[in-house]
Protein backbone atom coordinates (compact mmCIF):
# COMPACT_ATOMS: atom_id res chain seq x y z
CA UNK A 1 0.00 0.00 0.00
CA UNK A 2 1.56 3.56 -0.91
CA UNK A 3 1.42 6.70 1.37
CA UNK A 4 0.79 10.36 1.02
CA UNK A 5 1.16 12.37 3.95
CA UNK A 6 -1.36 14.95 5.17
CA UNK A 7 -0.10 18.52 5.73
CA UNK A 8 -2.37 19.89 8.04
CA UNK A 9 -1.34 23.62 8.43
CA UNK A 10 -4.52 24.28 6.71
CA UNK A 11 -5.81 23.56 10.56
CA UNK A 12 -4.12 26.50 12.58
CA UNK A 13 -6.22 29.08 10.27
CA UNK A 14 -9.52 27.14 11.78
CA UNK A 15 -12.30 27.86 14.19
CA UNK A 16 -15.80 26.81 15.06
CA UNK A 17 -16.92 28.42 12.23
CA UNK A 18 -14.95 26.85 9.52
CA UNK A 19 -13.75 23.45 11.30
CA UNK A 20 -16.58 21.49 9.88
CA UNK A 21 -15.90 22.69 6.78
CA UNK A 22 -12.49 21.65 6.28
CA UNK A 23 -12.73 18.36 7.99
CA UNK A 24 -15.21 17.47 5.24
CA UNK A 25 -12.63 18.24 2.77
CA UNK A 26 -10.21 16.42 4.60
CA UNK A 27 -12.17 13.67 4.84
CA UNK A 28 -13.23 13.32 0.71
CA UNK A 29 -9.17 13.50 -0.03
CA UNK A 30 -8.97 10.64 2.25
CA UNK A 31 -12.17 8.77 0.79
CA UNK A 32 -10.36 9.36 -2.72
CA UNK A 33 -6.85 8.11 -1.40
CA UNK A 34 -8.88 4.86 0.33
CA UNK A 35 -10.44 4.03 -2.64
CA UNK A 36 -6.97 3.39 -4.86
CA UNK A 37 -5.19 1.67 -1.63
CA UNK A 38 -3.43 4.77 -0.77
CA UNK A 39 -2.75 5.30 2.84
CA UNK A 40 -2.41 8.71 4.70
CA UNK A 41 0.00 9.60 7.27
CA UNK A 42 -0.77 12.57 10.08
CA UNK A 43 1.85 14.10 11.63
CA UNK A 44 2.55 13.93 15.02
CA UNK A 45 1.89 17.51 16.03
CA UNK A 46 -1.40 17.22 15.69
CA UNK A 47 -1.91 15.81 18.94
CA UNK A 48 -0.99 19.16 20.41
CA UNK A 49 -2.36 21.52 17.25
CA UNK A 50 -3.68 24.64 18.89
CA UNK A 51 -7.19 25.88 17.01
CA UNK A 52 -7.47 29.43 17.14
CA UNK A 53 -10.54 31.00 19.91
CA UNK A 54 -10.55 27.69 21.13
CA UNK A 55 -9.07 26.83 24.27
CA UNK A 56 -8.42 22.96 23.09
CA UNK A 57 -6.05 21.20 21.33
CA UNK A 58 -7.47 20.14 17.94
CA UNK A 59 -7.85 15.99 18.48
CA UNK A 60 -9.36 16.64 22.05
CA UNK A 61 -11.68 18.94 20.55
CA UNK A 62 -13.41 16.69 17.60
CA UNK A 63 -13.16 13.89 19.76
CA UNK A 64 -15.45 15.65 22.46
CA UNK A 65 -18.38 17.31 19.69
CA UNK A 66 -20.38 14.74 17.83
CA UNK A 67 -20.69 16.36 14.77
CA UNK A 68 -16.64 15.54 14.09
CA UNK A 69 -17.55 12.01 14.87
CA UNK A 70 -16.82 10.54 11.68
CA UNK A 71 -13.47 11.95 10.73
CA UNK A 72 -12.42 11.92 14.41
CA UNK A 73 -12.80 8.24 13.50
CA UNK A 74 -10.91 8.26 10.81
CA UNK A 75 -7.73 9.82 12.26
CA UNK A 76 -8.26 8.06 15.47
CA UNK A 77 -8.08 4.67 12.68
CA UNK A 78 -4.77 5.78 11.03
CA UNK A 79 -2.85 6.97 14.49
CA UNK A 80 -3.82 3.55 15.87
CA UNK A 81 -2.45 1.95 13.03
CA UNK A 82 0.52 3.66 13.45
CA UNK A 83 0.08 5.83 10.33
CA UNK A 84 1.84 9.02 12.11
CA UNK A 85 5.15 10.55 11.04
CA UNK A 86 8.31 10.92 11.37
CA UNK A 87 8.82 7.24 11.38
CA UNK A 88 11.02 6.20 14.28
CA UNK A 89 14.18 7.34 13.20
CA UNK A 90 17.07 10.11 14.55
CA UNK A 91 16.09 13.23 13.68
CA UNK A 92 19.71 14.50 13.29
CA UNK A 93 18.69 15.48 9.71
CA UNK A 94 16.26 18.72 11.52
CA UNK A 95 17.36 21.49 13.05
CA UNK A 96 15.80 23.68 15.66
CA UNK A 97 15.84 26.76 12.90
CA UNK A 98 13.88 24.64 10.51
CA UNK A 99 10.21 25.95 10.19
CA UNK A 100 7.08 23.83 9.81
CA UNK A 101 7.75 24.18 5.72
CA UNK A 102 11.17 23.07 5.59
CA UNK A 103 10.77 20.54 8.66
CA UNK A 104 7.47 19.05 6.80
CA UNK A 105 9.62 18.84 3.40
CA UNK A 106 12.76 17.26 4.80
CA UNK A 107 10.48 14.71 6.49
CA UNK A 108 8.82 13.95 3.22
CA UNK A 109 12.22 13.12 1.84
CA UNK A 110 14.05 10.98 4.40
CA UNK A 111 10.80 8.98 4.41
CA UNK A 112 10.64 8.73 0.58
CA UNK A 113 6.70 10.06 0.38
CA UNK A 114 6.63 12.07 -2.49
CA UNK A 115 3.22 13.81 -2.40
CA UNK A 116 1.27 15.19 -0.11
CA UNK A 117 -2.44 16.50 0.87
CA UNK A 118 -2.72 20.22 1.51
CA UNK A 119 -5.82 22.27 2.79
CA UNK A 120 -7.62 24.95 0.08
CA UNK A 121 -7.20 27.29 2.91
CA UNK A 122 -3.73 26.79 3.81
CA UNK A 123 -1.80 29.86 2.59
CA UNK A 124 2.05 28.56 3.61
CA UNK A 125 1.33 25.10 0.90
CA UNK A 126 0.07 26.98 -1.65
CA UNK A 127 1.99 25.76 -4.90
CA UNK A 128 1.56 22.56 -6.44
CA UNK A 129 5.51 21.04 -5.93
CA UNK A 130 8.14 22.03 -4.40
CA UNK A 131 11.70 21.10 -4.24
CA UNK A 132 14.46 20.18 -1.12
CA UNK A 133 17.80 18.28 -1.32
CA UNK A 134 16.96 18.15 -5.62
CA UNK A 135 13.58 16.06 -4.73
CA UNK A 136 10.39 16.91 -5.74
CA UNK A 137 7.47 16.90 -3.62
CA UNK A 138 3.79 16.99 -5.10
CA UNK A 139 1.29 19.01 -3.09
CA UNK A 140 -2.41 18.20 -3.76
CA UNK A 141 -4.52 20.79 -2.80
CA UNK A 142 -7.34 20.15 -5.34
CA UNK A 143 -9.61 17.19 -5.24
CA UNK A 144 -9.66 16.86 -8.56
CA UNK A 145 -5.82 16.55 -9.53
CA UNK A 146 -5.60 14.21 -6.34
CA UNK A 147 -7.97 11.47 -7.85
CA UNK A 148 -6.47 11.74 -11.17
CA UNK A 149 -2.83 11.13 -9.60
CA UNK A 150 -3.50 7.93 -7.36
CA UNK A 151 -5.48 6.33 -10.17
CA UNK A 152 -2.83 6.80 -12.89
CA UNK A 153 0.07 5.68 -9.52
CA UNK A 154 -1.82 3.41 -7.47
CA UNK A 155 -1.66 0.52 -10.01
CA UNK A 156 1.46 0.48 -10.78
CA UNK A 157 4.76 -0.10 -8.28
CA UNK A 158 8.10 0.72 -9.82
CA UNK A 159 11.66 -0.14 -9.02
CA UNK A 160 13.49 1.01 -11.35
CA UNK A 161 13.57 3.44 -14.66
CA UNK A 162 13.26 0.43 -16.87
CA UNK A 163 10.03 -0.62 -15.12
CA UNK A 164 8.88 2.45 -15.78
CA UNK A 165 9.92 2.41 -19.79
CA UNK A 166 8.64 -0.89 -20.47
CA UNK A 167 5.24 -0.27 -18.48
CA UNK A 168 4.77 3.13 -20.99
CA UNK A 169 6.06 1.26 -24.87
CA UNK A 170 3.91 -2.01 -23.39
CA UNK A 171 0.70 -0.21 -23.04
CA UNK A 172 1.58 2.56 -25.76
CA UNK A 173 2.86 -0.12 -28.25
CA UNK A 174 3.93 1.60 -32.00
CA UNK A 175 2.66 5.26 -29.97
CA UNK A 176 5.70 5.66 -27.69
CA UNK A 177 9.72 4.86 -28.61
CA UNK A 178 11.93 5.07 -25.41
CA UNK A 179 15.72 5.74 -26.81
CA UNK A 180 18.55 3.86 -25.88
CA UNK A 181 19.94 7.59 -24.88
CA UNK A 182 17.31 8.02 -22.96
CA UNK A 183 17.30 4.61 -21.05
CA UNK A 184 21.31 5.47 -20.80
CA UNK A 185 20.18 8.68 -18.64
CA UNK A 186 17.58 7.15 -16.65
CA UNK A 187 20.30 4.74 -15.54
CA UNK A 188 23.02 7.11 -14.26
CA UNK A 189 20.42 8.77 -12.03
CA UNK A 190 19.40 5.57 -10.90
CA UNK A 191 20.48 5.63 -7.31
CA UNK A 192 20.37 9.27 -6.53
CA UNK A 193 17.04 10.37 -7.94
CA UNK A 194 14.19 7.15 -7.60
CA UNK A 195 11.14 9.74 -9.06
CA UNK A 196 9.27 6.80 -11.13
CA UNK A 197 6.36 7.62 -10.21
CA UNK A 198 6.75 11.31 -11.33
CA UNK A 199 8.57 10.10 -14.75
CA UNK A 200 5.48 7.29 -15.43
CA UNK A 201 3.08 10.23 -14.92
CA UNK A 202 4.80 12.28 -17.30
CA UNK A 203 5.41 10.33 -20.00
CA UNK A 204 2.04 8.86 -19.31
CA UNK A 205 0.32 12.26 -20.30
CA UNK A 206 2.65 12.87 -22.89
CA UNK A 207 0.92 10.26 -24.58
CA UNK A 208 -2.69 11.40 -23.19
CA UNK A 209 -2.12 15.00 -23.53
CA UNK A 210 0.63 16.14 -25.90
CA UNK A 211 1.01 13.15 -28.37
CA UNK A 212 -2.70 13.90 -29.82
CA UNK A 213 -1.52 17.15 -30.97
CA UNK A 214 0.47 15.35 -33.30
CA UNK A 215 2.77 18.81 -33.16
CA UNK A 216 5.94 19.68 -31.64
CA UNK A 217 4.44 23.00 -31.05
CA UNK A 218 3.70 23.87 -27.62
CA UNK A 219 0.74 26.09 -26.93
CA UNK A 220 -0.25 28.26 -23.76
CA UNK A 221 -3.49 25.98 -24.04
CA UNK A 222 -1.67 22.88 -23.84
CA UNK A 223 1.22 23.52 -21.46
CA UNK A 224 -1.59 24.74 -18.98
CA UNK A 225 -3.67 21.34 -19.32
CA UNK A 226 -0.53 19.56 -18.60
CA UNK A 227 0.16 21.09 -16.05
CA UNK A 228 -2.86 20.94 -14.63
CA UNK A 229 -3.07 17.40 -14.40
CA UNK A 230 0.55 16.41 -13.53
CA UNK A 231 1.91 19.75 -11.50
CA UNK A 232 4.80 19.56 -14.29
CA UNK A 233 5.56 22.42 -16.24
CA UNK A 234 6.69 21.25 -20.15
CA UNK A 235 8.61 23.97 -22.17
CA UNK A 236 10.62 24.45 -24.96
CA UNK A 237 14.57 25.46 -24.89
CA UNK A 238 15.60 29.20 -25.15
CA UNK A 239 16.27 30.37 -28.75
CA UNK A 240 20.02 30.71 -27.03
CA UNK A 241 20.24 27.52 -25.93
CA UNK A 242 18.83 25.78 -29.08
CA UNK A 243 21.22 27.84 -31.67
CA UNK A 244 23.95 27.38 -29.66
CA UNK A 245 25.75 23.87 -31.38
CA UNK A 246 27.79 23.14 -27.92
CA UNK A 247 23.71 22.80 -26.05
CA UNK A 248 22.41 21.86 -29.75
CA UNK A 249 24.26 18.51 -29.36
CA UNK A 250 22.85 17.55 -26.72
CA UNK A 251 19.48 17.26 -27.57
CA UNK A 252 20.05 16.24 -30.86
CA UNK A 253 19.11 12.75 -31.25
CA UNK A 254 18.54 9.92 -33.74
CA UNK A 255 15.28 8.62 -35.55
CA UNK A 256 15.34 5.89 -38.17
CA UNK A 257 18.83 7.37 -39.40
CA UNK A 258 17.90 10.78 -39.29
CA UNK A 259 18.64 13.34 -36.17
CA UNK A 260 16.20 15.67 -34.81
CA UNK A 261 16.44 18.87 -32.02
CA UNK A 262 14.23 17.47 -29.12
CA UNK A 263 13.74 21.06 -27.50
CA UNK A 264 10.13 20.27 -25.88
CA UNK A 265 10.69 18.96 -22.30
CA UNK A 266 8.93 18.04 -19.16
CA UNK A 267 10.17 19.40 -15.64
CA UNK A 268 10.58 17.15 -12.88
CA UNK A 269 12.19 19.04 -9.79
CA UNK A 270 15.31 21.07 -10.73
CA UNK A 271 17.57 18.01 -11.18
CA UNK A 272 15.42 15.63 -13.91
CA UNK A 273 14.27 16.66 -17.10
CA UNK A 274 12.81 14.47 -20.01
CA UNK A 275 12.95 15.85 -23.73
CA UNK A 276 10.53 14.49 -26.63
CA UNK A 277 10.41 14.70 -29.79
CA UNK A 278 6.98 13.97 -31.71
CA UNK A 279 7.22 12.07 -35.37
CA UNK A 280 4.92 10.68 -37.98
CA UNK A 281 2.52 10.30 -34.88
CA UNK A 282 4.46 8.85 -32.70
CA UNK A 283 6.93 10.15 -29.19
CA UNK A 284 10.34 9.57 -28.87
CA UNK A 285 11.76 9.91 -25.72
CA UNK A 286 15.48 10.94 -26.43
CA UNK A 287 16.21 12.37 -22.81
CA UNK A 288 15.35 11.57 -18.88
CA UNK A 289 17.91 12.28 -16.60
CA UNK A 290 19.41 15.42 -15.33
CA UNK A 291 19.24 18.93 -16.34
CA UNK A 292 21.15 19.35 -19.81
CA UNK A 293 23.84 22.39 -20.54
CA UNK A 294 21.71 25.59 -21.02
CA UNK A 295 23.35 28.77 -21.84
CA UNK A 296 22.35 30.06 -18.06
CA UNK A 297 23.05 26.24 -16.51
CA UNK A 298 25.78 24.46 -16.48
């Protein structure tokens, strides 16, 4: 069973007024999670969460009103089955000047959870990803983008880049053409960088979303539907970068004999980027590995 963790900063902007409200909320993200055999971790502060004109800390106070009965239920299920975090490790990794964001993020990493649930009222988790130590975190805050992400994950358990490949040309067969350059990048960031489930949902909607186009041109329209569903921004390379032959070369790459400039790519963190070319109706993946050359990265 995988795990996404539950950020719930969204609770120190609540009251009376609005608790009911975003425990609901809370408790469809979990219903959607549930239903694909994700689990969801709380973190251990919440025991002592202080809610604001309330003189109670936040699990004492849903567990003593019967209208929270359900989701106190809930939480109450996954703290007794020890879904709380940080796992039972040495926290020699924090550091009393890390804040809830950075603690919550480094957390997220040392237990290798990738995504998260936020709150649509929580104003600190407000972006969609965010980066620490060159790892990407995903940060559903809509409902929406949730349900699409554990449906296109939850079926599918990865250990390695190649699992990955094969999963996308089996089910994409004479749609998708994963390059031996490209399975030669995957491989060298093998042990430093295990994103598979971020690189199977990209190339996943590359197929979905970009490969329909049948063009290598990349509209405002487009980019913004991708993004959309996959919290990945896709771009094309700077008209520096691409007439420049030392960057040139390395996106240049082979199709039945002939080479082509795959400029388009998908963003995955700032350390792993994938570049596609499309071609008589069909995507090559040239690239997936770590940030190319530019002319302002190096």
């Amino acid at each position: 069973m995988k795990c996404i963790y539950f950020n719930h900063k969204g609770l120190e902007n609540s009251n009376s007024e609005n608790l009911l409200a975003l425990l609901q909320e809370l408790s469809e993200k979990i219903e959607i999670c549930k239903n694909e055999n994700y689990t969801v971790g709380f973190y251990k502060e919440i025991f002592n969460l202080q809610l604001i004109n309330l003189n109670s800390t936040f699990i004492n106070y849903i567990c003593s009103d019967s209208k929270y009965r359900n989701i106190c239920n809930v939480i109450i299920f996954y703290i007794d089955t020890n879904m709380i975090y940080p796992k039972n490790y040495s926290s020699d990794f924090l550091t009393e000047d890390d804040d809830y964001k950075c603690r919550f993020l480094k957390i997220c990493v040392k237990d290798n959870v990738s995504s998260f649930i936020s709150l649509s009222n929580d104003s600190l988790f407000n972006r969609s990803s965010y980066t620490i130590e060159n790892k990407m975190i995903t940060n559903f805050i809509n409902q929406e983008d949730l349900s699409k992400f554990v449906k296109i994950s939850a079926s599918d358990s990865f250990d390695s880049y190649s699992d990955v490949f094969n999963k996308i040309e089996s089910k994409y067969k004479n749609q998708v053409k994963i390059l031996r350059s490209a399975t030669i990048s995957a491989r060298q960031i093998e042990t430093s960088n295990k994103a598979y489930n971020h690189v199977y949902s990209a190339l996943y909607n590359l197929v979905e979303i970009i490969l329909p186009t049948n063009s290598n041109t990349l509209t405002k329209d487009i980019c913004e539907k991708y993004y959309s569903i996959t919290s990945l921004k896709i771009s094309k390379e700077s008209k520096k970068t691409a007439n420049n032959p030392k960057y040139k070369r390395h996106r240049t790459f082979d199709i039945d004999g002939k080479y082509y400039l795959f400029q388009n790519h998908v963003k995955i963190g700032n350390s792993i980027r994938i570049h596609y070319y499309i071609h008589n109706k069909k995507l090559y993946i040239g690239h997936c590995g770590t940030h190319l050359p530019t002319s302002e990265f190096n």
